[in-house]
C-alpha atoms as a PDB file:
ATOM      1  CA  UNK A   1       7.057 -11.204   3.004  1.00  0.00           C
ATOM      2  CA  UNK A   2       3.510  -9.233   3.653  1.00  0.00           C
ATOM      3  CA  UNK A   3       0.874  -8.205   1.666  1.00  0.00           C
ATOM      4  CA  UNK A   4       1.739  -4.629   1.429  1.00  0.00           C
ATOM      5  CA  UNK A   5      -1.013  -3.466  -1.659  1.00  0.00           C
ATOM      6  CA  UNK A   6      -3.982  -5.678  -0.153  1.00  0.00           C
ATOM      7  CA  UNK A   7      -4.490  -7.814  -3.252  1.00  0.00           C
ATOM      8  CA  UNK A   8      -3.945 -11.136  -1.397  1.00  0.00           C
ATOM      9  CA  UNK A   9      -0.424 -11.832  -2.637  1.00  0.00           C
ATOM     10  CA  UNK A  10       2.603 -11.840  -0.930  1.00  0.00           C
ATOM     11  CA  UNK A  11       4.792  -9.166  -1.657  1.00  0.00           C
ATOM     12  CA  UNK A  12       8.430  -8.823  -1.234  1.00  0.00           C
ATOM     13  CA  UNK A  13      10.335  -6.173   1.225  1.00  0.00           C
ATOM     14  CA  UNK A  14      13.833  -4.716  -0.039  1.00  0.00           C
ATOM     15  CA  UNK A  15      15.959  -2.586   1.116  1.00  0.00           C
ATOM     16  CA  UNK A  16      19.186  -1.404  -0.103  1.00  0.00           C
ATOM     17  CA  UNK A  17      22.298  -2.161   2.638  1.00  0.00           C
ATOM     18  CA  UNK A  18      24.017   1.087   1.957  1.00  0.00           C
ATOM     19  CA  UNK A  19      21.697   3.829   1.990  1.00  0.00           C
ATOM     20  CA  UNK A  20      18.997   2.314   4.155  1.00  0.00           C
ATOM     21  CA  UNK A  21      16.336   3.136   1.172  1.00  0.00           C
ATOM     22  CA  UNK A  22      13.118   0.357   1.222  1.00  0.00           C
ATOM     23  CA  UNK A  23      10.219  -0.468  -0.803  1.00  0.00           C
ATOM     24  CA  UNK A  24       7.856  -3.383  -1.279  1.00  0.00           C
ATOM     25  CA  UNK A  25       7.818  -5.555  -5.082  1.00  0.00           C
ATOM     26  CA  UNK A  26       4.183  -6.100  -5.678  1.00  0.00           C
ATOM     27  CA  UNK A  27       4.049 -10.122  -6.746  1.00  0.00           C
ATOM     28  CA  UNK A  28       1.187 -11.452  -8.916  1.00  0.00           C
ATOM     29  CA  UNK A  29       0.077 -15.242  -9.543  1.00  0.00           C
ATOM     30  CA  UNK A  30      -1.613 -15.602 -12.221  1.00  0.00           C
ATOM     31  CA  UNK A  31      -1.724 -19.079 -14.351  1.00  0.00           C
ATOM     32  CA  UNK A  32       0.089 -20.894 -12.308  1.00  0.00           C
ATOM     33  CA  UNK A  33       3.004 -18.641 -12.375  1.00  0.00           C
ATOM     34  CA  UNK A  34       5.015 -16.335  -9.754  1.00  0.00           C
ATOM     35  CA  UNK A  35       5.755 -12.724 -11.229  1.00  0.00           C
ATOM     36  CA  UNK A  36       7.124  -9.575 -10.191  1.00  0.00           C
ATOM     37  CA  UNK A  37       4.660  -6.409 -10.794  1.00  0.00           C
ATOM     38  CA  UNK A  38       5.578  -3.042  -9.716  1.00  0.00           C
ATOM     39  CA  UNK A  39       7.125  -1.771  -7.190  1.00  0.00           C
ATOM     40  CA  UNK A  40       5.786   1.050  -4.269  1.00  0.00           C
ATOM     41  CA  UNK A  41       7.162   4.283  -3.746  1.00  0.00           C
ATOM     42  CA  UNK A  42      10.216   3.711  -1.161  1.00  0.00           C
ATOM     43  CA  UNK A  43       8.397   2.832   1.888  1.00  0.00           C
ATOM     44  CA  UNK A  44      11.449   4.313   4.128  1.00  0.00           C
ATOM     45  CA  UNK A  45      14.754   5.644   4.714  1.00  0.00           C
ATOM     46  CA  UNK A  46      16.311   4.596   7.579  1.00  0.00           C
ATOM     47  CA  UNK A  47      20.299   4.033   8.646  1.00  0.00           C
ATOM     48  CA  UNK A  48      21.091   1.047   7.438  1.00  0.00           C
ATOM     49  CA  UNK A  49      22.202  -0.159  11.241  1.00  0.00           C
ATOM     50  CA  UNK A  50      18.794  -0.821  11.634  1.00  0.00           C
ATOM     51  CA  UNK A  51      17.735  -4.526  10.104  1.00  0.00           C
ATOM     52  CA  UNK A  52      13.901  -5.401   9.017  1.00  0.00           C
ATOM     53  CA  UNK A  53      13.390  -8.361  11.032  1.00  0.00           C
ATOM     54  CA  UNK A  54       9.808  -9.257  10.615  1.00  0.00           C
ATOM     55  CA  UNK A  55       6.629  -7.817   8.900  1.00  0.00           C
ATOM     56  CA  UNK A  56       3.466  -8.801  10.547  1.00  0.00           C
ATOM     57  CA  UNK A  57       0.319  -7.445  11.528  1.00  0.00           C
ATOM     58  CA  UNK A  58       1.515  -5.734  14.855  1.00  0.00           C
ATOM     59  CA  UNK A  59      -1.765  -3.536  15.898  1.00  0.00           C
ATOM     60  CA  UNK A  60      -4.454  -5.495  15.006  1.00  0.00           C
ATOM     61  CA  UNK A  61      -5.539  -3.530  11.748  1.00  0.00           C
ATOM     62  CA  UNK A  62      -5.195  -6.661   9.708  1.00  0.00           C
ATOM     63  CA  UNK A  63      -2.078  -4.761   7.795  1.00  0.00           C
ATOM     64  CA  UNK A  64       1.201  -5.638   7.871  1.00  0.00           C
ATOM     65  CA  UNK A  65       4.227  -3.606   9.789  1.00  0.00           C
ATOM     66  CA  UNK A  66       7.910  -3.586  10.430  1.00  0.00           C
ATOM     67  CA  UNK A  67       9.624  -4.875  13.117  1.00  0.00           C
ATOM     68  CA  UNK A  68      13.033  -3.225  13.287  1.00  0.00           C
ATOM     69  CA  UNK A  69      15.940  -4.172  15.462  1.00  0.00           C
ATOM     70  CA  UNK A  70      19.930  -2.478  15.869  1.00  0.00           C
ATOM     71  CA  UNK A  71      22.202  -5.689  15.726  1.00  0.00           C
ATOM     72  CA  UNK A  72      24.852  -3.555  17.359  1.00  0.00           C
ATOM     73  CA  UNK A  73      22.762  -2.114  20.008  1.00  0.00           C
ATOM     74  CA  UNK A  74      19.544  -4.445  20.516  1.00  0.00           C
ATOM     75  CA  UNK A  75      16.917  -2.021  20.401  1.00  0.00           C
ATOM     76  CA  UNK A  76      13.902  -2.840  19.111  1.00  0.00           C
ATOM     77  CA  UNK A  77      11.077  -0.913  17.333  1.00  0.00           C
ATOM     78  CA  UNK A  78       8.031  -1.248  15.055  1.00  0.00           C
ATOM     79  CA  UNK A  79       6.435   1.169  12.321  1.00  0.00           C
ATOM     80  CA  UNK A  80       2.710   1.127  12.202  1.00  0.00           C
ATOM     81  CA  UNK A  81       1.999   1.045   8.213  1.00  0.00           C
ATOM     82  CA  UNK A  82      -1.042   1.457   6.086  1.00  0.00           C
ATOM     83  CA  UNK A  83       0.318  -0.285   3.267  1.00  0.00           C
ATOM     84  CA  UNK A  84       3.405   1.889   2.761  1.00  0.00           C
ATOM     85  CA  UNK A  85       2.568   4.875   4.588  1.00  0.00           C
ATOM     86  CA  UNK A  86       3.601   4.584   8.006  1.00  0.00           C
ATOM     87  CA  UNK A  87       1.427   5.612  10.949  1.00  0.00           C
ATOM     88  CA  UNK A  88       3.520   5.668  13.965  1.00  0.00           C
ATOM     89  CA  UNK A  89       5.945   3.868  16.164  1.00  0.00           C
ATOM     90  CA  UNK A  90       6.550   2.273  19.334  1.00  0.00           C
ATOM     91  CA  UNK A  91       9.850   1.468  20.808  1.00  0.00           C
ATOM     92  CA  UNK A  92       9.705  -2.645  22.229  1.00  0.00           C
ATOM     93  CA  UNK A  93      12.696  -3.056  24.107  1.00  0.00           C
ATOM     94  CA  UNK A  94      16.799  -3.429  24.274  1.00  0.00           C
ATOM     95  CA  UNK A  95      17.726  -6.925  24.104  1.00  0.00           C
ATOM     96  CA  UNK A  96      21.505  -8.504  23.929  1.00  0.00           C
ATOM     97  CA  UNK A  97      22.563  -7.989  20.762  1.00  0.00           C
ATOM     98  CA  UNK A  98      23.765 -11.986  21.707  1.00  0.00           C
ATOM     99  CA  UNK A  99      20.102 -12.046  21.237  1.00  0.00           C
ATOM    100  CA  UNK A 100      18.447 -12.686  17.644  1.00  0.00           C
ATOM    101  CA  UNK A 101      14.744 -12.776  16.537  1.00  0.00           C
ATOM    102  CA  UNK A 102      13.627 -15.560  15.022  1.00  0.00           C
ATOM    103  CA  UNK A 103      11.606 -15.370  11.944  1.00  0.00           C
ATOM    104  CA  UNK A 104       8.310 -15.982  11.640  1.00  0.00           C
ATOM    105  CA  UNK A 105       7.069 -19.238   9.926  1.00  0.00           C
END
């Protein structure tokens, strides 16, 4: 979860296992209540060998991005985003696949 839209409420990150399509739900929480708003424009398309394994501010712009990572080969990658336009992209490293990233808390 991130706050992709900048409103101050989580959203939620999907992506669809088979074609590798992704896009954010926009949440609201309003009354005392959890609700699903609208969704973005898919946010990517990548091959769906490639696993979101965290969203977090990686640059420092106070936005969130994607860390990606191959289970089958271990490399590792993050998109830059400005909300759901992506900026860039820096590879991190190949780790084990034995290896897995632990989620943030």
């Amino acid at each position: 979860m991130a706050d992709f839209n900048a409103d101050g409420q989580p959203d939620l990150l999907f992506r669809d296992s088979a074609s590798g399509v992704g896009f954010a739900w926009y949440t609201q929480f309003t009354g005392g209540a959890l609700s699903l708003g609208t969704t973005s424009p898919a946010m990517y398309l990548i091959d769906p060998v490639w696993e979101v394994v965290q969203a977090a501010d990686w640059n420092g712009d106070g936005k969130p991005d994607l860390l990606f990572r191959s289970a089958t080969a271990g490399v590792v990658f993050v998109w830059y985003l400005d909300g759901t336009t992506l900026l860039g992209t820096d590879f991190i490293s190949q780790v084990d696949p034995a290896w897995e990233i632990v989620p943030r808390r």
